[in-house]
PDB file of N, CA and C in Angstrom:
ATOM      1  N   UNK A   1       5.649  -3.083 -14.044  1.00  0.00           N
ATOM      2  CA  UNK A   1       6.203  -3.295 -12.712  1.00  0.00           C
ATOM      3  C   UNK A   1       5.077  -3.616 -11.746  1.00  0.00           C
ATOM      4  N   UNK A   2       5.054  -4.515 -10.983  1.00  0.00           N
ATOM      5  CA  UNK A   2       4.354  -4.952  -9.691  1.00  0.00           C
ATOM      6  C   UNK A   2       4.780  -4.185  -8.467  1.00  0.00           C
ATOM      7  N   UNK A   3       3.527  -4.321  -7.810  1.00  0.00           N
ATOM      8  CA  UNK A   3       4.227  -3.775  -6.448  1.00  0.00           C
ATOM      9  C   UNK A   3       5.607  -4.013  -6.123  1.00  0.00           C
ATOM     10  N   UNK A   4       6.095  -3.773  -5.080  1.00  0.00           N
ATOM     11  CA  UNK A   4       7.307  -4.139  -4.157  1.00  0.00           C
ATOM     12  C   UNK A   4       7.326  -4.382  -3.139  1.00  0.00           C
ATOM     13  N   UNK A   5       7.540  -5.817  -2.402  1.00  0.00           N
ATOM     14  CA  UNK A   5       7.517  -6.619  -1.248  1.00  0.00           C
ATOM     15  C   UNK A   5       8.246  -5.410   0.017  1.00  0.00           C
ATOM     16  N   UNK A   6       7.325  -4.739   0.554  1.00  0.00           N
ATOM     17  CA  UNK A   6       8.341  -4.181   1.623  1.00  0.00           C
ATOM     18  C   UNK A   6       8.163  -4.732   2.796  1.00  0.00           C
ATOM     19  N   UNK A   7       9.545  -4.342   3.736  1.00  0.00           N
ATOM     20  CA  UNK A   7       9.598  -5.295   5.018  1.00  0.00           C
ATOM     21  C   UNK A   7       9.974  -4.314   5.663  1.00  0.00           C
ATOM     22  N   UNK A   8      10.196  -4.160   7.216  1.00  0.00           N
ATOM     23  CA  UNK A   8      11.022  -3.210   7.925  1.00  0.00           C
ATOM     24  C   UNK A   8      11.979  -3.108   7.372  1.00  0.00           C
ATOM     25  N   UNK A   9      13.009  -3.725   6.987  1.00  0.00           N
ATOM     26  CA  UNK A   9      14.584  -3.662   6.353  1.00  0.00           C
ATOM     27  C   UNK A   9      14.297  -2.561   5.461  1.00  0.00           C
ATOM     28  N   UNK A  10      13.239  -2.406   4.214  1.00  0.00           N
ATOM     29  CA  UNK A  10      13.575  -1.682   3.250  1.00  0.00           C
ATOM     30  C   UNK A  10      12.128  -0.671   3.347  1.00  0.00           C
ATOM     31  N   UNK A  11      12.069  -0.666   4.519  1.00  0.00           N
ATOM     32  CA  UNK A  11      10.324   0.750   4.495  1.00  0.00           C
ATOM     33  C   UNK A  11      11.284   2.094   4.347  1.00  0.00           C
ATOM     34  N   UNK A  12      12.352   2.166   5.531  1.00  0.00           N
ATOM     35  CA  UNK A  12      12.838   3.471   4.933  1.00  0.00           C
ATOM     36  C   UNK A  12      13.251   4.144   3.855  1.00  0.00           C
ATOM     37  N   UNK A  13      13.743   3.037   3.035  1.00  0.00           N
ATOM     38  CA  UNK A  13      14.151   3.675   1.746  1.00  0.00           C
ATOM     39  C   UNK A  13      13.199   3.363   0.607  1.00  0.00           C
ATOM     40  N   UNK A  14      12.457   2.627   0.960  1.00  0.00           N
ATOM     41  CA  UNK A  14      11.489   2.331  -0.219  1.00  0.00           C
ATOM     42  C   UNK A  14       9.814   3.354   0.260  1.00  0.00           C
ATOM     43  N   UNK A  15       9.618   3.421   0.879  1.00  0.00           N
ATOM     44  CA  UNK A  15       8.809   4.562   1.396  1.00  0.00           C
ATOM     45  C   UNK A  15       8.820   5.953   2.075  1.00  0.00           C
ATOM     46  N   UNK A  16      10.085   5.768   3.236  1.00  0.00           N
ATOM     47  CA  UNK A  16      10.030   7.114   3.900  1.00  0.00           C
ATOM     48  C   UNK A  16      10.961   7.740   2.703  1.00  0.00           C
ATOM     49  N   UNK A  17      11.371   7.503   2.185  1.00  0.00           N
ATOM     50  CA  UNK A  17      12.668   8.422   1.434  1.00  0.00           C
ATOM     51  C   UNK A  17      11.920   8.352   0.376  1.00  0.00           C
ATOM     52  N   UNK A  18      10.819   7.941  -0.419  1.00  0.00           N
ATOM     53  CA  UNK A  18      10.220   7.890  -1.424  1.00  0.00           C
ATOM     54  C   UNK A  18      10.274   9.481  -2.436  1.00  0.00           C
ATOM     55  N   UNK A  19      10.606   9.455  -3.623  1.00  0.00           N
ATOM     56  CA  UNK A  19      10.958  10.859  -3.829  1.00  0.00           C
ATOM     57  C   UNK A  19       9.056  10.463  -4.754  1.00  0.00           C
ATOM     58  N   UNK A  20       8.435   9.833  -4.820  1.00  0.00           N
ATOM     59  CA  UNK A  20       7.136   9.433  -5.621  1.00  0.00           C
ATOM     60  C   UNK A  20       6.348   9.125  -4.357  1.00  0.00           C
ATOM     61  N   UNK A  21       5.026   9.336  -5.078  1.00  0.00           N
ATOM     62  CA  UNK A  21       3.767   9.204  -3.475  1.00  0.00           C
ATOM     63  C   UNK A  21       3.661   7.795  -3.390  1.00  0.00           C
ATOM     64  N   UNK A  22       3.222   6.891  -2.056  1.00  0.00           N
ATOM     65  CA  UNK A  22       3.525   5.644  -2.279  1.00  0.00           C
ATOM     66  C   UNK A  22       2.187   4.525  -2.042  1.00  0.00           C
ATOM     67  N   UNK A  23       1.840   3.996  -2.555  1.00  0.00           N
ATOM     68  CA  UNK A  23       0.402   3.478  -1.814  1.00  0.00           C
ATOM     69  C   UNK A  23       0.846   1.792  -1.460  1.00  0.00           C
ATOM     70  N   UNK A  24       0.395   2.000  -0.138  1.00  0.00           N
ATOM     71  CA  UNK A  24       1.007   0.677   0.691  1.00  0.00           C
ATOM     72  C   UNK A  24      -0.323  -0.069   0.827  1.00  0.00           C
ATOM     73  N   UNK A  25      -0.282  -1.564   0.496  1.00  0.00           N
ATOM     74  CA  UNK A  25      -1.452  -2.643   0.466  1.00  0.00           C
ATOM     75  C   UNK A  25      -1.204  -3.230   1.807  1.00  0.00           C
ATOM     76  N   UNK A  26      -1.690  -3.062   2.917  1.00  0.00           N
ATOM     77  CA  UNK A  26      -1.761  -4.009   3.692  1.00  0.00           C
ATOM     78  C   UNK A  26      -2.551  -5.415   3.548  1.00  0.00           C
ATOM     79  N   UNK A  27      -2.251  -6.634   3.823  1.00  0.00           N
ATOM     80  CA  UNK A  27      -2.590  -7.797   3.067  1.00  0.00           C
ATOM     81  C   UNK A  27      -2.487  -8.888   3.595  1.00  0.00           C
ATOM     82  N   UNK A  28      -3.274  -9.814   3.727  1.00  0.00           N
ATOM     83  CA  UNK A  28      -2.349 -11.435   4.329  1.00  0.00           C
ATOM     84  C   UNK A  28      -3.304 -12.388   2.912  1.00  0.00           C
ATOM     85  N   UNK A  29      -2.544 -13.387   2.875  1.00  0.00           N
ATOM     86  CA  UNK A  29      -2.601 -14.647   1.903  1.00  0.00           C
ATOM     87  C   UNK A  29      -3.908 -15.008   1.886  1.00  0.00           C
ATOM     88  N   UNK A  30      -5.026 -15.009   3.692  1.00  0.00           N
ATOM     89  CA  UNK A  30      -5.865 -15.820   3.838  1.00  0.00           C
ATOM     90  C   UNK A  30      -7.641 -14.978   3.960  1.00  0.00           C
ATOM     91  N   UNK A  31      -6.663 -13.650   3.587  1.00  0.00           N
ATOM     92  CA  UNK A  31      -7.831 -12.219   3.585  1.00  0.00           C
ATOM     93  C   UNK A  31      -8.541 -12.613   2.304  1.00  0.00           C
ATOM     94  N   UNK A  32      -9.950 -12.693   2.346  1.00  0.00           N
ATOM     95  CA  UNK A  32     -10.421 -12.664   0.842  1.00  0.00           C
ATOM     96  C   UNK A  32     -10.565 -11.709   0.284  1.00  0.00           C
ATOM     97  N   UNK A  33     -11.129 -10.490   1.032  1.00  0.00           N
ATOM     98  CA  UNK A  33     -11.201  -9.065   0.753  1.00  0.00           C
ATOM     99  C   UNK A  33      -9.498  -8.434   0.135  1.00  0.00           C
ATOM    100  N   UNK A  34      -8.547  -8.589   0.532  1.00  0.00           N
ATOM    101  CA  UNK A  34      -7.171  -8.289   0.194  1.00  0.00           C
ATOM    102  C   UNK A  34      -6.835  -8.968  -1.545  1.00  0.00           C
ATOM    103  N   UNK A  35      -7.696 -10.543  -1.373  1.00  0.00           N
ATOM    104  CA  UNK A  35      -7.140 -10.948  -3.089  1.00  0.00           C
ATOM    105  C   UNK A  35      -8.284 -10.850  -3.627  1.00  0.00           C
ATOM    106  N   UNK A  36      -9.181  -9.855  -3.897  1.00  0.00           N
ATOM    107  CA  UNK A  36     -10.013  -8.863  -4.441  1.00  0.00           C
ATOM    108  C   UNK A  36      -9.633  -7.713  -3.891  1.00  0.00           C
ATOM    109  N   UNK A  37      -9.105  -6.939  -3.729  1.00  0.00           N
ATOM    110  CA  UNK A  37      -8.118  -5.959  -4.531  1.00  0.00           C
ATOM    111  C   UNK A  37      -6.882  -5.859  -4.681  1.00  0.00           C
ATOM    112  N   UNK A  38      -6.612  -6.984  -4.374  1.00  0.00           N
ATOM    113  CA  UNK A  38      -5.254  -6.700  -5.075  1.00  0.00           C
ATOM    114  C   UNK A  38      -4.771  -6.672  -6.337  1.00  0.00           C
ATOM    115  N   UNK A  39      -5.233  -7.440  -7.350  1.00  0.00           N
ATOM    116  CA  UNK A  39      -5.478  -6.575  -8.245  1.00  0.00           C
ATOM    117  C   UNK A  39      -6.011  -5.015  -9.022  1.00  0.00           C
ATOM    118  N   UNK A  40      -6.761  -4.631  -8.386  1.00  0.00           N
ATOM    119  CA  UNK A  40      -6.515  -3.069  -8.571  1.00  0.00           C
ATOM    120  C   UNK A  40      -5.245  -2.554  -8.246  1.00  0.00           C
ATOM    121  N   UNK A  41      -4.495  -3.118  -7.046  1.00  0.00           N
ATOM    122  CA  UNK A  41      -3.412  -2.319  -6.988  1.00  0.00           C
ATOM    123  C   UNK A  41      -2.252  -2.769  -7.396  1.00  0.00           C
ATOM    124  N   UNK A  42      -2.267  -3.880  -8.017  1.00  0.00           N
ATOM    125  CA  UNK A  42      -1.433  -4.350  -9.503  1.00  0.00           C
ATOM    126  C   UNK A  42      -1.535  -3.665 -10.546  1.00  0.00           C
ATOM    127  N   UNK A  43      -2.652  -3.132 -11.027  1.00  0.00           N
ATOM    128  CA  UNK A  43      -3.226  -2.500 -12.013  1.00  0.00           C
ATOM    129  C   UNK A  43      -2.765  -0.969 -11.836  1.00  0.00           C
ATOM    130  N   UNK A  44      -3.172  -0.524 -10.899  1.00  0.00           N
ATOM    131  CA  UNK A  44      -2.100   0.999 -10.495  1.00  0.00           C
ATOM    132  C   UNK A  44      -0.904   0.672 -10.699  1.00  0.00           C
ATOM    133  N   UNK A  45      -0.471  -0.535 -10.025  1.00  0.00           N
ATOM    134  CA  UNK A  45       1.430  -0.476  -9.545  1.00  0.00           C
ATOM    135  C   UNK A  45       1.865  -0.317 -11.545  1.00  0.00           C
ATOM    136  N   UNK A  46       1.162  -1.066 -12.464  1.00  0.00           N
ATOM    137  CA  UNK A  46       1.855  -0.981 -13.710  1.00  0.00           C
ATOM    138  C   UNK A  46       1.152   0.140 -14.812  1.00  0.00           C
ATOM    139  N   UNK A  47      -0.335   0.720 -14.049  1.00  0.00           N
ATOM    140  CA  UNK A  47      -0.401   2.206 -15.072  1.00  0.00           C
ATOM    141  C   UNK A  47       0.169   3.320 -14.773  1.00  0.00           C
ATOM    142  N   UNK A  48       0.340   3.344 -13.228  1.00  0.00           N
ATOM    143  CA  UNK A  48       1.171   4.359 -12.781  1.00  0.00           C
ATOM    144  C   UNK A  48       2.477   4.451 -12.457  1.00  0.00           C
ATOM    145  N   UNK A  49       3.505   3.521 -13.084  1.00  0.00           N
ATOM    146  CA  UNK A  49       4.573   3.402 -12.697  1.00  0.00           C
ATOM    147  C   UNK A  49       5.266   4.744 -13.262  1.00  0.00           C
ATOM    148  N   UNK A  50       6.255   5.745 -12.195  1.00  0.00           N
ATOM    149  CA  UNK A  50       7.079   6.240 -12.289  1.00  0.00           C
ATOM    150  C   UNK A  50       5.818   7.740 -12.063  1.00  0.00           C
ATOM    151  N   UNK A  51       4.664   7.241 -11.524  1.00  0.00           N
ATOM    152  CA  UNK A  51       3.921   8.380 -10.833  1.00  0.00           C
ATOM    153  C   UNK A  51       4.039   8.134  -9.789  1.00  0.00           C
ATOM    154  N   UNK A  52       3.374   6.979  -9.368  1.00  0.00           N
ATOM    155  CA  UNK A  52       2.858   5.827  -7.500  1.00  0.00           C
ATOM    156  C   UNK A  52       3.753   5.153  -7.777  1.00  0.00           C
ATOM    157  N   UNK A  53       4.620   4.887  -6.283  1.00  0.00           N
ATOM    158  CA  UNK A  53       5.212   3.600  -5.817  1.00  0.00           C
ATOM    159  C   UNK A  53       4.404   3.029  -5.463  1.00  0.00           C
ATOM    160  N   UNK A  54       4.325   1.573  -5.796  1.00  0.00           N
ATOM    161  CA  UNK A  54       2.789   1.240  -4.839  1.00  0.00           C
ATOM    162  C   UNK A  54       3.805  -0.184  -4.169  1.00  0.00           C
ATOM    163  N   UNK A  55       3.522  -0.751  -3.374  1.00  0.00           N
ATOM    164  CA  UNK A  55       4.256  -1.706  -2.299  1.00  0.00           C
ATOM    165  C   UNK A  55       3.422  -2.581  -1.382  1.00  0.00           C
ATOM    166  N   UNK A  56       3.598  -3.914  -1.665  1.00  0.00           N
ATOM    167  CA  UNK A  56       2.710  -4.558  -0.197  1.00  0.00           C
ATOM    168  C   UNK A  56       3.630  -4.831   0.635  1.00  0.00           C
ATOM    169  N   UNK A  57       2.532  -4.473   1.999  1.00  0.00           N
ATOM    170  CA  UNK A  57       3.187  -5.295   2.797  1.00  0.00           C
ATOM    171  C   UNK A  57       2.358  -6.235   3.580  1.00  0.00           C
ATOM    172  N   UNK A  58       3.165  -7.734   3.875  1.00  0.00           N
ATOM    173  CA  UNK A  58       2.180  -8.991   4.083  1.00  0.00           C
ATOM    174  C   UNK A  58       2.270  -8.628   5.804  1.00  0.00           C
ATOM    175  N   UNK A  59       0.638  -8.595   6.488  1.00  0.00           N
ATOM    176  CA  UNK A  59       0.904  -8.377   7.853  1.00  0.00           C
ATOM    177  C   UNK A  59       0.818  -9.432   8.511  1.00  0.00           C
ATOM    178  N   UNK A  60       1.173 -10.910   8.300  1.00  0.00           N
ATOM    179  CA  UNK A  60       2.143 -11.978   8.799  1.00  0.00           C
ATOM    180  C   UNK A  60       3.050 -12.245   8.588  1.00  0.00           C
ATOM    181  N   UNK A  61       4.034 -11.426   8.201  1.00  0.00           N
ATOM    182  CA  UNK A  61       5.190 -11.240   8.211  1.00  0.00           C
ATOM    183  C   UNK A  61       5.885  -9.975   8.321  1.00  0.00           C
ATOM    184  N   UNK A  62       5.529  -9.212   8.338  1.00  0.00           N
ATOM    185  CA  UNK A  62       5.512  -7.781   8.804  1.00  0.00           C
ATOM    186  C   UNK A  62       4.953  -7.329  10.116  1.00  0.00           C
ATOM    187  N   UNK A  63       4.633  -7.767  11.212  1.00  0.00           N
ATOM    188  CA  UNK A  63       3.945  -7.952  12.260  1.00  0.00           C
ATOM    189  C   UNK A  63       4.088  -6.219  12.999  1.00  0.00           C
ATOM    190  N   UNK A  64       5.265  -6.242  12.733  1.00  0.00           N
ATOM    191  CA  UNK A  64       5.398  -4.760  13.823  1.00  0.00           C
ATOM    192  C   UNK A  64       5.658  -3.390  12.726  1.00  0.00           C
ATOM    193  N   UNK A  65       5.616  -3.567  11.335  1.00  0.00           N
ATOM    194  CA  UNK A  65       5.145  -2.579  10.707  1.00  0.00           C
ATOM    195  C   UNK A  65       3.346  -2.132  11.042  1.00  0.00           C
ATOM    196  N   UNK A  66       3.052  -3.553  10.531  1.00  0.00           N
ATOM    197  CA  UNK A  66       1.716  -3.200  10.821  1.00  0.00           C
ATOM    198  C   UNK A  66       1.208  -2.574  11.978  1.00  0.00           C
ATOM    199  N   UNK A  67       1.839  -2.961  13.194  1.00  0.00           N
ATOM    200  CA  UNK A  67       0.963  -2.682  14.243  1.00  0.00           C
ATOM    201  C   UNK A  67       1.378  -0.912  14.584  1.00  0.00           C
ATOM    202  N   UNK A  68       3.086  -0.722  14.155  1.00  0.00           N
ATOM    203  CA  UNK A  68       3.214   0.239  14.185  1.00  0.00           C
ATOM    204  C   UNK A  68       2.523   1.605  13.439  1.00  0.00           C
ATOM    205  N   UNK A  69       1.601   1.022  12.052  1.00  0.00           N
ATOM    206  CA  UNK A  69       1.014   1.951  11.651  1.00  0.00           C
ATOM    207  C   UNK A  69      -0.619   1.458  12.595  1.00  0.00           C
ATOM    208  N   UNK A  70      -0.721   1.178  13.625  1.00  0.00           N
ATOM    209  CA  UNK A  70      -2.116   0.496  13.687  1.00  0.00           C
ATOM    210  C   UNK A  70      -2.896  -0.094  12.758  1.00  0.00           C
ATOM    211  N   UNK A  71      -2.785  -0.773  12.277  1.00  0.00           N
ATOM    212  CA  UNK A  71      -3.383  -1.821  11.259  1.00  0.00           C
ATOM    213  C   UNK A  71      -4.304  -2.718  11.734  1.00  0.00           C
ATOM    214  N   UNK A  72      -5.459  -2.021  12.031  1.00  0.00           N
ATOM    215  CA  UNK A  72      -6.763  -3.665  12.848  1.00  0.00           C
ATOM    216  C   UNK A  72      -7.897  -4.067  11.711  1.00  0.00           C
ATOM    217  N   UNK A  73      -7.632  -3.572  10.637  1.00  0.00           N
ATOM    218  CA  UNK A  73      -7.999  -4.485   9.574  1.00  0.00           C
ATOM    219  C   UNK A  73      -7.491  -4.785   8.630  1.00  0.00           C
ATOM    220  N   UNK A  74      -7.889  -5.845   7.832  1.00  0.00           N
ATOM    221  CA  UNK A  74      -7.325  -5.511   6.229  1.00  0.00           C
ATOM    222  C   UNK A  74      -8.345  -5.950   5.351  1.00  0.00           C
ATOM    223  N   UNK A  75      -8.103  -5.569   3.597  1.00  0.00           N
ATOM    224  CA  UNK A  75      -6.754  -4.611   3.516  1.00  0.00           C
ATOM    225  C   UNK A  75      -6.737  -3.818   3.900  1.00  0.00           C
ATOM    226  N   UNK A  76      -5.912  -3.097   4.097  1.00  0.00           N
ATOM    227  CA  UNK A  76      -5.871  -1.234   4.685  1.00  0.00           C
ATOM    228  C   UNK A  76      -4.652  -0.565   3.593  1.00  0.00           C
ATOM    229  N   UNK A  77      -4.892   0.591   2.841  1.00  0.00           N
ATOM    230  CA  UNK A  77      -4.433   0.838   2.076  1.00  0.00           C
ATOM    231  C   UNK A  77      -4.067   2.390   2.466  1.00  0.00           C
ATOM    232  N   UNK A  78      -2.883   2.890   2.150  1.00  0.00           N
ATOM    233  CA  UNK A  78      -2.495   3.703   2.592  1.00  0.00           C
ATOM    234  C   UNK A  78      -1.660   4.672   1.933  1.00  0.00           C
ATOM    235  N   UNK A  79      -2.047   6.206   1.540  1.00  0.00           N
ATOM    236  CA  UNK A  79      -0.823   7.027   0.735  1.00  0.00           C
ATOM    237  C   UNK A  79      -0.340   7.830   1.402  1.00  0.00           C
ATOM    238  N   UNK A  80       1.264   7.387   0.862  1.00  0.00           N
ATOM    239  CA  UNK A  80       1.946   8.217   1.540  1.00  0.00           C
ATOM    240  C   UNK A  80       2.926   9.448   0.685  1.00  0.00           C
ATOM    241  N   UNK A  81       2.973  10.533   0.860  1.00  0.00           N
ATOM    242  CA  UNK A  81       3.760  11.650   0.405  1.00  0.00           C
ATOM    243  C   UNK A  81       4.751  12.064   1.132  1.00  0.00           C
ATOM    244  N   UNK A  82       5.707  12.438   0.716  1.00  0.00           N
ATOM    245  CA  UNK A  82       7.177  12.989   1.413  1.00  0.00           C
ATOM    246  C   UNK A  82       7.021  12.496   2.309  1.00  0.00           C
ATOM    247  N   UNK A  83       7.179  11.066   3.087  1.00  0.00           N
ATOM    248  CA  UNK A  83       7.690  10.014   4.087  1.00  0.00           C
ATOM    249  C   UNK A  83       6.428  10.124   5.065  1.00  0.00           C
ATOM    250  N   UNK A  84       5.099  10.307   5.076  1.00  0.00           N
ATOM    251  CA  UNK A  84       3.991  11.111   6.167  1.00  0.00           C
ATOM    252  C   UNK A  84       3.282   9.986   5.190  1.00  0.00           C
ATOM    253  N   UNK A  85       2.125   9.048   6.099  1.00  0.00           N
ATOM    254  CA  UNK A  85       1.128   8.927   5.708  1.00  0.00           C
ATOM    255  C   UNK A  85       0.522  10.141   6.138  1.00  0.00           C
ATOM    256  N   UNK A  86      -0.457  10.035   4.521  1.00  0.00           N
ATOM    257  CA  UNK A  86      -1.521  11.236   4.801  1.00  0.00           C
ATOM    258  C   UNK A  86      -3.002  10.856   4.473  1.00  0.00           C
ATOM    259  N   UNK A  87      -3.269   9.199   4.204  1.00  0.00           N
ATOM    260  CA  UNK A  87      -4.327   9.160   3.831  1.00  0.00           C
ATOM    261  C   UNK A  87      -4.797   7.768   3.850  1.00  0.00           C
ATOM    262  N   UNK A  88      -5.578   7.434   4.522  1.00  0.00           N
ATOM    263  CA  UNK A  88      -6.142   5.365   4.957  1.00  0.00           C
ATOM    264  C   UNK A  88      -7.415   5.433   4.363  1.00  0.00           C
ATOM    265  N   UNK A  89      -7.388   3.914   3.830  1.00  0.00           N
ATOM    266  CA  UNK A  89      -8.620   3.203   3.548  1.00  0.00           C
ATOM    267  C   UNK A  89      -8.764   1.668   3.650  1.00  0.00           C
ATOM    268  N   UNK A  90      -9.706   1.500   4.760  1.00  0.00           N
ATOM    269  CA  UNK A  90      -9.711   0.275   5.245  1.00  0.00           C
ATOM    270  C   UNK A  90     -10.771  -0.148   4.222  1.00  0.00           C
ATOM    271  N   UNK A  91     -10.580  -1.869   3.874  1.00  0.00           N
ATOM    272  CA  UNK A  91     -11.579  -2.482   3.197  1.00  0.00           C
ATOM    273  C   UNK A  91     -11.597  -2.510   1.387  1.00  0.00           C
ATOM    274  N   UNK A  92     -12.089  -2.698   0.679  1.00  0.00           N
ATOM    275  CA  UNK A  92     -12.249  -2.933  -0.658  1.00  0.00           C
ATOM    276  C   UNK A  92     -12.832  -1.528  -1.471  1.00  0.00           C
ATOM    277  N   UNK A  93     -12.020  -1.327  -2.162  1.00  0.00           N
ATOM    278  CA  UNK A  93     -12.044   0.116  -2.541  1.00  0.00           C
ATOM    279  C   UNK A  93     -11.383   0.237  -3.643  1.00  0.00           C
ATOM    280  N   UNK A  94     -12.399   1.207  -5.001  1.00  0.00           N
ATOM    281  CA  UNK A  94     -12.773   0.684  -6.316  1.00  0.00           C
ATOM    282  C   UNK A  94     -11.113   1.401  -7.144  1.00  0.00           C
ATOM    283  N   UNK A  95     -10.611   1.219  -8.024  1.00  0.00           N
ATOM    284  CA  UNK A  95      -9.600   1.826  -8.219  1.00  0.00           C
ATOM    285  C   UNK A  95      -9.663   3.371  -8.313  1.00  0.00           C
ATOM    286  N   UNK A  96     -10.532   4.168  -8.963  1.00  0.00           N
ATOM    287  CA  UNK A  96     -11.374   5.329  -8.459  1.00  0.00           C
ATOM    288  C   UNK A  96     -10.832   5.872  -6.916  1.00  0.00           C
ATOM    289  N   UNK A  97     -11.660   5.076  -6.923  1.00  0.00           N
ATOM    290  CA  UNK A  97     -11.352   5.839  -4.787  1.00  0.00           C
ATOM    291  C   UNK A  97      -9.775   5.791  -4.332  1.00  0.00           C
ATOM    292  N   UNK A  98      -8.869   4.685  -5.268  1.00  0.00           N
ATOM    293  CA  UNK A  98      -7.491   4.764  -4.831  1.00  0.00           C
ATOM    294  C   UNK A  98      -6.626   5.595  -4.936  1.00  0.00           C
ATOM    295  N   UNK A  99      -6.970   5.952  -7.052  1.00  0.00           N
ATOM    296  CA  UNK A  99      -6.233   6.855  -7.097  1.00  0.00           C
ATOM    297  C   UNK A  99      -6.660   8.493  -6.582  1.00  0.00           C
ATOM    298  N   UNK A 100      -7.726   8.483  -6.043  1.00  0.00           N
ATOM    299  CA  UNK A 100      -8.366   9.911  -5.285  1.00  0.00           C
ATOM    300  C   UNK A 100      -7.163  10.562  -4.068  1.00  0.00           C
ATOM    301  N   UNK A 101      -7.028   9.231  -3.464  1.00  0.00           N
ATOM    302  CA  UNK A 101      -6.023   9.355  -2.715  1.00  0.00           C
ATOM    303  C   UNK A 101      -4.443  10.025  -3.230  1.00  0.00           C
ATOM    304  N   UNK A 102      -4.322  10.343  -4.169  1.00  0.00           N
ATOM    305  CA  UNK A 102      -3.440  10.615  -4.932  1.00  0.00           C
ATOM    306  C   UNK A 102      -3.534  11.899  -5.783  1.00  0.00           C
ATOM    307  N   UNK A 103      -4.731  12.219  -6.032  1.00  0.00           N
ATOM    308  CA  UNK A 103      -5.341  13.360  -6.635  1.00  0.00           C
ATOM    309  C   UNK A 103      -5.207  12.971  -8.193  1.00  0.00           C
ATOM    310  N   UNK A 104      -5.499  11.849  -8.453  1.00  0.00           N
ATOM    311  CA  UNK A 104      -5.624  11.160  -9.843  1.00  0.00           C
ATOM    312  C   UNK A 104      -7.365  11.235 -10.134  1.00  0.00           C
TER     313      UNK A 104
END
């Protein structure tokens, strides 16, 4: 399984209601830093499936998710537990450091 495209329409139920911890990719198409790692978090989304939800979301097209979590860089990567972010990392960050966020 690959991430999952989230948008405002489906953050509540695909993240706040998340019954699994969720790690959100903040991302745009033209970030170079974002398509160097995004694969790591392809690589989570299919070793950890049915541990991590993992989910991008594109912040040109997502405009007011992003800003609503303050998002002034990317990528910015983010875990979340029982509907609460509890944990950011701005920038390129080794799969190691991702799943830390997770207590992996």
């Amino acid at each position: 399984m690959a991430g999952i495209t989230i948008t405002k329409e489906n953050f509540g139920s695909e993240v706040l209601s998340s019954e699994l911890p969720v790690l959100l990719d903040f991302w745009a198409a033209w970030c170079g830093p974002c398509l160097r790692v995004g694969p790591i978090v392809e690589e989570i989304a299919k070793e950890y499936e049915g541990k991590i939800k993992v989910g991008k979301i594109n912040v040109d097209e997502q405009g007011e998710l992003a800003a609503e979590y303050g998002i002034m860089s990317i990528p910015t990567l983010m875990a979340f537990k029982d509907g609460a972010a509890v944990e950011t990392a701005v920038g390129i960050r080794s799969k190691k450091d991702l799943l830390k966020m997770f207590g992996f």
